[in-house]
C-alpha atoms as a PDB file:
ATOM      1  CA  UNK A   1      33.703  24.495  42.359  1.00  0.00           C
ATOM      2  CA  UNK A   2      32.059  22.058  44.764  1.00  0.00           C
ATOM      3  CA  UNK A   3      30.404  20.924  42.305  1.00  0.00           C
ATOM      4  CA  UNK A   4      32.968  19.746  39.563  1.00  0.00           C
ATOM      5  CA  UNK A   5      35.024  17.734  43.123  1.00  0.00           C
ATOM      6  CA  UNK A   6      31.497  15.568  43.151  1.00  0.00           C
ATOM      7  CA  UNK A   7      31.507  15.289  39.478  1.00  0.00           C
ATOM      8  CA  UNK A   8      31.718  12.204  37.687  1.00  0.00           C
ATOM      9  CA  UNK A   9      34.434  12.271  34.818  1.00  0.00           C
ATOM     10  CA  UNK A  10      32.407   9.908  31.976  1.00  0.00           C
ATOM     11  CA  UNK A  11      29.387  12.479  32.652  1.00  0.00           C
ATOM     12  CA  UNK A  12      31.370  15.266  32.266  1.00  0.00           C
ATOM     13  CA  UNK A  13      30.339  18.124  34.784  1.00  0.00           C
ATOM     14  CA  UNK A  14      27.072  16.477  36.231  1.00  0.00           C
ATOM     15  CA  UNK A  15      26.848  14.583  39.527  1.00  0.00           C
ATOM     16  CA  UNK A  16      25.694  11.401  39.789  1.00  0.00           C
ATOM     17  CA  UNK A  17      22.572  12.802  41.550  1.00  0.00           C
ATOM     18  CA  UNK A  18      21.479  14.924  38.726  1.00  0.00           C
ATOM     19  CA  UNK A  19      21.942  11.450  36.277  1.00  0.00           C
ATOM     20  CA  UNK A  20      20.426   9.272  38.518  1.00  0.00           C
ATOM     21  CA  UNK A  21      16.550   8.116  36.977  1.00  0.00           C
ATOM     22  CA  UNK A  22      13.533   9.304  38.994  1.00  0.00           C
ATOM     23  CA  UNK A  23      11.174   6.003  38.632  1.00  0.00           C
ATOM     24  CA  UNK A  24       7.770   6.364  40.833  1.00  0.00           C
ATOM     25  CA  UNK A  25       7.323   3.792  44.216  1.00  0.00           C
ATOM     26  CA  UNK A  26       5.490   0.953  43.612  1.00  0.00           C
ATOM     27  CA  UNK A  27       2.442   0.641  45.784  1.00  0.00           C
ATOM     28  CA  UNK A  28       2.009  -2.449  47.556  1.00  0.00           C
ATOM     29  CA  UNK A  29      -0.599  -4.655  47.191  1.00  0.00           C
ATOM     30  CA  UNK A  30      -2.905  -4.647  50.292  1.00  0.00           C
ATOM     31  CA  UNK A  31      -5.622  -7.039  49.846  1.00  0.00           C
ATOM     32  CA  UNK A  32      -4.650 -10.338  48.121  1.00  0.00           C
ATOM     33  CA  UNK A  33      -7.278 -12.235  48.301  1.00  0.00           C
ATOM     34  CA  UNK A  34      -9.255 -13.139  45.033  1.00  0.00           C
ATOM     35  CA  UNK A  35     -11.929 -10.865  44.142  1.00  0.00           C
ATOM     36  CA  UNK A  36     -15.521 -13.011  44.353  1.00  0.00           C
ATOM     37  CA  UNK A  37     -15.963 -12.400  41.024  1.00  0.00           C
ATOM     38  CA  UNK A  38     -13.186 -12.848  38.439  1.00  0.00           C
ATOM     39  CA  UNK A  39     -12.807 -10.742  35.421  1.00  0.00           C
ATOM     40  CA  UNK A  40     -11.338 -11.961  32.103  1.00  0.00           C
ATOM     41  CA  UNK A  41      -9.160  -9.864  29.714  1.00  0.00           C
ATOM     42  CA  UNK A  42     -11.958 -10.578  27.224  1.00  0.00           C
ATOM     43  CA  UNK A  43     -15.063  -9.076  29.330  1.00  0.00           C
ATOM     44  CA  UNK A  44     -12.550  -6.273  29.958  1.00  0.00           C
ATOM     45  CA  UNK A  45     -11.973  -5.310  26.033  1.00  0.00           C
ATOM     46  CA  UNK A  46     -15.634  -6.279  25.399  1.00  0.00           C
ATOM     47  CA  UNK A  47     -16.096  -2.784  28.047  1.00  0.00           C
ATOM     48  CA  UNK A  48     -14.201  -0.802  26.537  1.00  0.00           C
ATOM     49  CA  UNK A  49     -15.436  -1.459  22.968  1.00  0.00           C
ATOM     50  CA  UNK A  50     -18.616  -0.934  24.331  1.00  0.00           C
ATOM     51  CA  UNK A  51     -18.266   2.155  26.193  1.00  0.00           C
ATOM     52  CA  UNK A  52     -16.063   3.635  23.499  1.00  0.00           C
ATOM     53  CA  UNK A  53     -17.487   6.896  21.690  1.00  0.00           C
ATOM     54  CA  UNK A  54     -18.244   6.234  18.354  1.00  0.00           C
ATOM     55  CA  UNK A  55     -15.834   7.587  15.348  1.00  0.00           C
ATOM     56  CA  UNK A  56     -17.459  11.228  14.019  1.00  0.00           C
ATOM     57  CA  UNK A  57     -17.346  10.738  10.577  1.00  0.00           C
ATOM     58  CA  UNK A  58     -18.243  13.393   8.192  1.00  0.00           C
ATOM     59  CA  UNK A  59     -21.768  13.123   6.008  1.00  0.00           C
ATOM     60  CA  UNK A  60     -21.532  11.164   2.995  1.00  0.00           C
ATOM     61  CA  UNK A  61     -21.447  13.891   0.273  1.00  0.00           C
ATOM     62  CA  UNK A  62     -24.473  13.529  -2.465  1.00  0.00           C
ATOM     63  CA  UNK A  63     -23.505  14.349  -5.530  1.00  0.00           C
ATOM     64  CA  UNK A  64     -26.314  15.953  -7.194  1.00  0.00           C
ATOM     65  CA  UNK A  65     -25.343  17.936 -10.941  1.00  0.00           C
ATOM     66  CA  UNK A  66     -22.286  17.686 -13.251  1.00  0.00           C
ATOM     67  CA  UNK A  67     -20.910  20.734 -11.321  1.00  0.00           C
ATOM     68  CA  UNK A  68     -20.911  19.100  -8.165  1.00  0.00           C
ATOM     69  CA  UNK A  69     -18.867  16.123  -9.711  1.00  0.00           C
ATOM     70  CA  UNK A  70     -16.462  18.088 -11.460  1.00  0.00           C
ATOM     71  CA  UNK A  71     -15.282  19.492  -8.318  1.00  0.00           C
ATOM     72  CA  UNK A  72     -15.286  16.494  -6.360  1.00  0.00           C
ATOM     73  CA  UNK A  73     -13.005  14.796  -9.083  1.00  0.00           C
ATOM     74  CA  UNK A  74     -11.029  17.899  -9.224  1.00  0.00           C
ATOM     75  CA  UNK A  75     -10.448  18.005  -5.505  1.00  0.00           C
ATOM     76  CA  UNK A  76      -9.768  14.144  -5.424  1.00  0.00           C
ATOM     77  CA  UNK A  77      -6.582  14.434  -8.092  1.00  0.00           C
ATOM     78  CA  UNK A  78      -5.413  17.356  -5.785  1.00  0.00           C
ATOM     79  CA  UNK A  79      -5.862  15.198  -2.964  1.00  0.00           C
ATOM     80  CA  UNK A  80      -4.099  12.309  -4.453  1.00  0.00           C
ATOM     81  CA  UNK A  81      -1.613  14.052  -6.617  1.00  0.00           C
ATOM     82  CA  UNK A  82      -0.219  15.840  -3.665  1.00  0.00           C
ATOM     83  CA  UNK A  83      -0.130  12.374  -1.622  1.00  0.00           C
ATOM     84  CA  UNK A  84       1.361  11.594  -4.589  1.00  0.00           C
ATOM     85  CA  UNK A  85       4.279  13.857  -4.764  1.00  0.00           C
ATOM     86  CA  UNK A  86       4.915  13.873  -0.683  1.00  0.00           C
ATOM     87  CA  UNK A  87       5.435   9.483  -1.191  1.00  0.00           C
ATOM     88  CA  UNK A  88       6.246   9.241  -4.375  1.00  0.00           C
ATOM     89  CA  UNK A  89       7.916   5.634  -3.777  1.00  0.00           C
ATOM     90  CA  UNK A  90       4.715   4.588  -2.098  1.00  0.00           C
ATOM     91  CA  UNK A  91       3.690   1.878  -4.790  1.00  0.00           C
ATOM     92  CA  UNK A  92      -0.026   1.708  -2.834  1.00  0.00           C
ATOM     93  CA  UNK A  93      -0.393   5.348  -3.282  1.00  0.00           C
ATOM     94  CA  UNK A  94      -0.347   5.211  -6.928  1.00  0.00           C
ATOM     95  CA  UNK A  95      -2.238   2.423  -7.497  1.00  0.00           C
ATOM     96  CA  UNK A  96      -4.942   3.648  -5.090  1.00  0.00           C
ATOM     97  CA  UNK A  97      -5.208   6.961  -7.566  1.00  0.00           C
ATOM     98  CA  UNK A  98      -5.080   4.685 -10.874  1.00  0.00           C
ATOM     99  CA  UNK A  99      -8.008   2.199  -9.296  1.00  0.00           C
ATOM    100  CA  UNK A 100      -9.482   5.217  -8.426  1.00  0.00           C
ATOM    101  CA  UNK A 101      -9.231   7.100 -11.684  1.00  0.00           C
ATOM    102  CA  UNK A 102     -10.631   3.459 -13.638  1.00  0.00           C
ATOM    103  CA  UNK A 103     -13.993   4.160 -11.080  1.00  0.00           C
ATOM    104  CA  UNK A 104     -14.573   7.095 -12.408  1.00  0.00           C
ATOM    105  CA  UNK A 105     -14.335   5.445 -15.769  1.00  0.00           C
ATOM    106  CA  UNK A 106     -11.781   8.064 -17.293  1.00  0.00           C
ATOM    107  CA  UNK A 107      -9.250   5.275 -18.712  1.00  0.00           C
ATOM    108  CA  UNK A 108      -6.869   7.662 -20.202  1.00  0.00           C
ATOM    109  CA  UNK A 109      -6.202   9.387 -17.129  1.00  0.00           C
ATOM    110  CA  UNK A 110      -6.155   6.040 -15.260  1.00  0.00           C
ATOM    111  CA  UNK A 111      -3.153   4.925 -17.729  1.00  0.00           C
ATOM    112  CA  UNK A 112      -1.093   8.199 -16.972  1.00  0.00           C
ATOM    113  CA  UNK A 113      -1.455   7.140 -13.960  1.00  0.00           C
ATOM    114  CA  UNK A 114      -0.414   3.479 -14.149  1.00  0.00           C
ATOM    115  CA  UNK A 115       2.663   4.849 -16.606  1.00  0.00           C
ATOM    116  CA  UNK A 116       3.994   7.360 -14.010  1.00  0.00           C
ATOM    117  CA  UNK A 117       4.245   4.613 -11.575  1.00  0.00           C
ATOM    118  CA  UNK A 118       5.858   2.819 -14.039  1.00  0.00           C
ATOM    119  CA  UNK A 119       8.432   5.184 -14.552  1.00  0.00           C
ATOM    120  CA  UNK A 120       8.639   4.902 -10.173  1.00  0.00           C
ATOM    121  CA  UNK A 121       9.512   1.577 -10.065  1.00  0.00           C
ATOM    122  CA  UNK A 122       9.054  -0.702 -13.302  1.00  0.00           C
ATOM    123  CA  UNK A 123      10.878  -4.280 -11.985  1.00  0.00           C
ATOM    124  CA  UNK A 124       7.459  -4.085 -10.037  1.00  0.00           C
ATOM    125  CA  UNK A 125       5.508  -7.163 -11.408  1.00  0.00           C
ATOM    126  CA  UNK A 126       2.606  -6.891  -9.356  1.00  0.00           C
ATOM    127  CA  UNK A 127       2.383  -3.167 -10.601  1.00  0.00           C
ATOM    128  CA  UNK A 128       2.474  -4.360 -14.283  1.00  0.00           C
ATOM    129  CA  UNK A 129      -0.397  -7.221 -12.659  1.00  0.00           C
ATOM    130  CA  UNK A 130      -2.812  -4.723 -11.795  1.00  0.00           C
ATOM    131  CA  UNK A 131      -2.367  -2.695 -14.934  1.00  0.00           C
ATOM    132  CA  UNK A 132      -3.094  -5.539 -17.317  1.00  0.00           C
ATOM    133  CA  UNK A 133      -5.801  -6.544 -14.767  1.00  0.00           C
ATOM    134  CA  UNK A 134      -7.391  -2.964 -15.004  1.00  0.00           C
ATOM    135  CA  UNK A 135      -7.521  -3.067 -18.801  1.00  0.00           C
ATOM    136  CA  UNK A 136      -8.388  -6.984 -18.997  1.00  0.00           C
ATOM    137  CA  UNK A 137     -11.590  -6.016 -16.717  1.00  0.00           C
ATOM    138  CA  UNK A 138     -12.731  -3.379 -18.852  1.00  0.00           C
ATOM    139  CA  UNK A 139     -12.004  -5.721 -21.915  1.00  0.00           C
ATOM    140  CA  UNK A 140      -9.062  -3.451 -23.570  1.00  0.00           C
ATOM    141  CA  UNK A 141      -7.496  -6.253 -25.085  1.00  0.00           C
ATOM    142  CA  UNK A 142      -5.195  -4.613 -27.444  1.00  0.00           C
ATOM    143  CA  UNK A 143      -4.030  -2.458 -24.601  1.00  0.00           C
ATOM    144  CA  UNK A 144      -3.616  -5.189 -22.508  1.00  0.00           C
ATOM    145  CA  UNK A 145      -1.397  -7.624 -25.044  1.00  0.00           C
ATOM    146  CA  UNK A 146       0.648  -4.115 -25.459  1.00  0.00           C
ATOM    147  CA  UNK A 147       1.442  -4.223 -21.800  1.00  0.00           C
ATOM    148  CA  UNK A 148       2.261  -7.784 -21.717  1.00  0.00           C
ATOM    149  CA  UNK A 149       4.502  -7.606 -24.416  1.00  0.00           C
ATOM    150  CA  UNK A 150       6.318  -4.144 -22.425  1.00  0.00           C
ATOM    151  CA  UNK A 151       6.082  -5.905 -19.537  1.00  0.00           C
ATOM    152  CA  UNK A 152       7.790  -9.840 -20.413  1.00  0.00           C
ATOM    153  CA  UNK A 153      10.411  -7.671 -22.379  1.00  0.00           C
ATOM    154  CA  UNK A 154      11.351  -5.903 -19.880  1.00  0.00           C
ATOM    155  CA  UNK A 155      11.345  -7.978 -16.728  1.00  0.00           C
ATOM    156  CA  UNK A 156      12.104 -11.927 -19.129  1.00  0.00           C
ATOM    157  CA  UNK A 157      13.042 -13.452 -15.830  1.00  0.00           C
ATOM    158  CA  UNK A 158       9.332 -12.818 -14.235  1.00  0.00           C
ATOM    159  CA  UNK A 159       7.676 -16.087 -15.333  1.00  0.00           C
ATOM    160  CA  UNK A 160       3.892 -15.044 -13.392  1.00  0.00           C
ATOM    161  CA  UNK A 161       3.921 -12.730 -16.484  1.00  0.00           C
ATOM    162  CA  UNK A 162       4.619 -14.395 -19.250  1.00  0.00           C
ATOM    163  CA  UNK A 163       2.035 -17.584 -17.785  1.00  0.00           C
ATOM    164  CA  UNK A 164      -0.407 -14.390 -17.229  1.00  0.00           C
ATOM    165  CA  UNK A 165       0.341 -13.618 -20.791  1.00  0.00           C
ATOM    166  CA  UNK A 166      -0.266 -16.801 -22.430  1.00  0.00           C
ATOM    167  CA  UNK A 167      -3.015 -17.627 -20.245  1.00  0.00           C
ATOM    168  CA  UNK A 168      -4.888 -14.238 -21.166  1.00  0.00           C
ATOM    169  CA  UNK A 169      -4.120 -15.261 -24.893  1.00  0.00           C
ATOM    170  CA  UNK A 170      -5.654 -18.755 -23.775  1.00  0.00           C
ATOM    171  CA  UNK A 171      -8.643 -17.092 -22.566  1.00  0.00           C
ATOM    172  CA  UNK A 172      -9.499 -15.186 -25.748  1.00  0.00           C
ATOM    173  CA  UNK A 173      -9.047 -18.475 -27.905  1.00  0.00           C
ATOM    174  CA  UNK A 174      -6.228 -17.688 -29.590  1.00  0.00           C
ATOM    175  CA  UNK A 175      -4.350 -20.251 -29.031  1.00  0.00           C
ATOM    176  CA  UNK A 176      -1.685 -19.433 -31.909  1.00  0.00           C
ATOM    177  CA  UNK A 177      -0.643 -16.445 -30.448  1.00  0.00           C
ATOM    178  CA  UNK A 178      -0.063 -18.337 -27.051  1.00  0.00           C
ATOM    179  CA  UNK A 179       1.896 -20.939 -28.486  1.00  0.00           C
ATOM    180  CA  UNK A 180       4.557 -17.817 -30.221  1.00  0.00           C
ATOM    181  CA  UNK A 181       4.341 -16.508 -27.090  1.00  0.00           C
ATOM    182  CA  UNK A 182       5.617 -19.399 -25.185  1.00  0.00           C
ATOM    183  CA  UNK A 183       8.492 -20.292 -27.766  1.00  0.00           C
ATOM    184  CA  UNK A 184       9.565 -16.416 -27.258  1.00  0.00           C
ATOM    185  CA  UNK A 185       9.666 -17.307 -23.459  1.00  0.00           C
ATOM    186  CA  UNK A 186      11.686 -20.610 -23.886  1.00  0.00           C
ATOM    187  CA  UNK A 187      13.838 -19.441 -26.521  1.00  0.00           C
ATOM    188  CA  UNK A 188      14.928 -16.489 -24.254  1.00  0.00           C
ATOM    189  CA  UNK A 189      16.092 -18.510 -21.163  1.00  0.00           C
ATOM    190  CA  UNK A 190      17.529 -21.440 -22.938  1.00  0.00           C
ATOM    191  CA  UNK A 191      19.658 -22.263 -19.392  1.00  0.00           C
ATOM    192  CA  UNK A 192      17.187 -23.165 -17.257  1.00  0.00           C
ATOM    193  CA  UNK A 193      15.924 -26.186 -18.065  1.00  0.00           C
END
């Protein structure tokens, strides 16, 4: 009982003794005169760079028969789809697996890919971006216009799509199509003028 009569009644049944914070002493300082030679935070960090072990990284992997490459891909997708499913908001994640998927040069799997994270989070522009990008690059066109026209239907108020759009039409000389394509965008937001 001694001990609730020393007790504290905000901390309940503990002392003030048992709450009080342990911090170390401070050691004094017992020469203070300046050292001959001065050191700079920079020579310091230039040290420790230097005397730092070096990352162990495993062996590049050689890839040497079709086998071989079939289950590296295979363990890749694993890799990624279960990345995948543990951040599925992550944005980077899935375009990391698309890019990746385009590498390998297996563009059907590459546009699953680019659809699911679609279905994530379509009022991503910069999503949409990379898509068209990834088919523009590997010269998809009809793909690409199909995305552009998904893409400036669904998001109208984006305008770096729809001057992506016409500019891609631009690019491939048909200048016709940009022109319907710009009267589409002004006759859809005839209030901002």
């Amino acid at each position: 009982m001694a001990a609730d009569k020393d007790a504290v009644p905000t901390l309940g049944h503990l002392t003030k003794q048992e709450t009080d914070v342990k911090l170390p002493r401070s050691t004094r300082v017992k020469n203070k005169t300046p050292a001959p030679i001065q050191i700079t935070a920079e020579q310091i960090l230039r040290e420790a760079r230097e005397r730092q072990e070096s990352e162990i990284r495993p062996p590049k992997q050689k890839i040497t028969d079709p086998t071989e490459l079939a289950d590296y891909r295979l363990r890749k997708r694993k890799e990624l789809e279960d990345l995948i499913r543990q951040v599925r908001w992550n944005i980077g994640v899935w375009v990391k697996y698309a890019q990746w998927e385009e590498r390998q040069k297996d563009f059907k799997r590459a546009r699953s890919v680019w659809e699911r994270a679609l279905e994530v989070d379509y009022r991503n522009h910069t999503l949409w971006l990379k898509y068209v990008e990834m088919e523009m690059k590997n010269k998809f066109t009809n793909h690409a216009r199909n995305i552009w026209d998904l893409a400036v239907s669904l998001l109208p108020g984006v305008d770096q799509l729809w001057y992506k759009y016409i500019h891609m039409e631009e690019m491939l000389g048909n200048v016709a199509g940009a022109r319907k394509i710009f009267e589409r965008w002004t006759q859809g937001e005839p209030d901002q003028q």
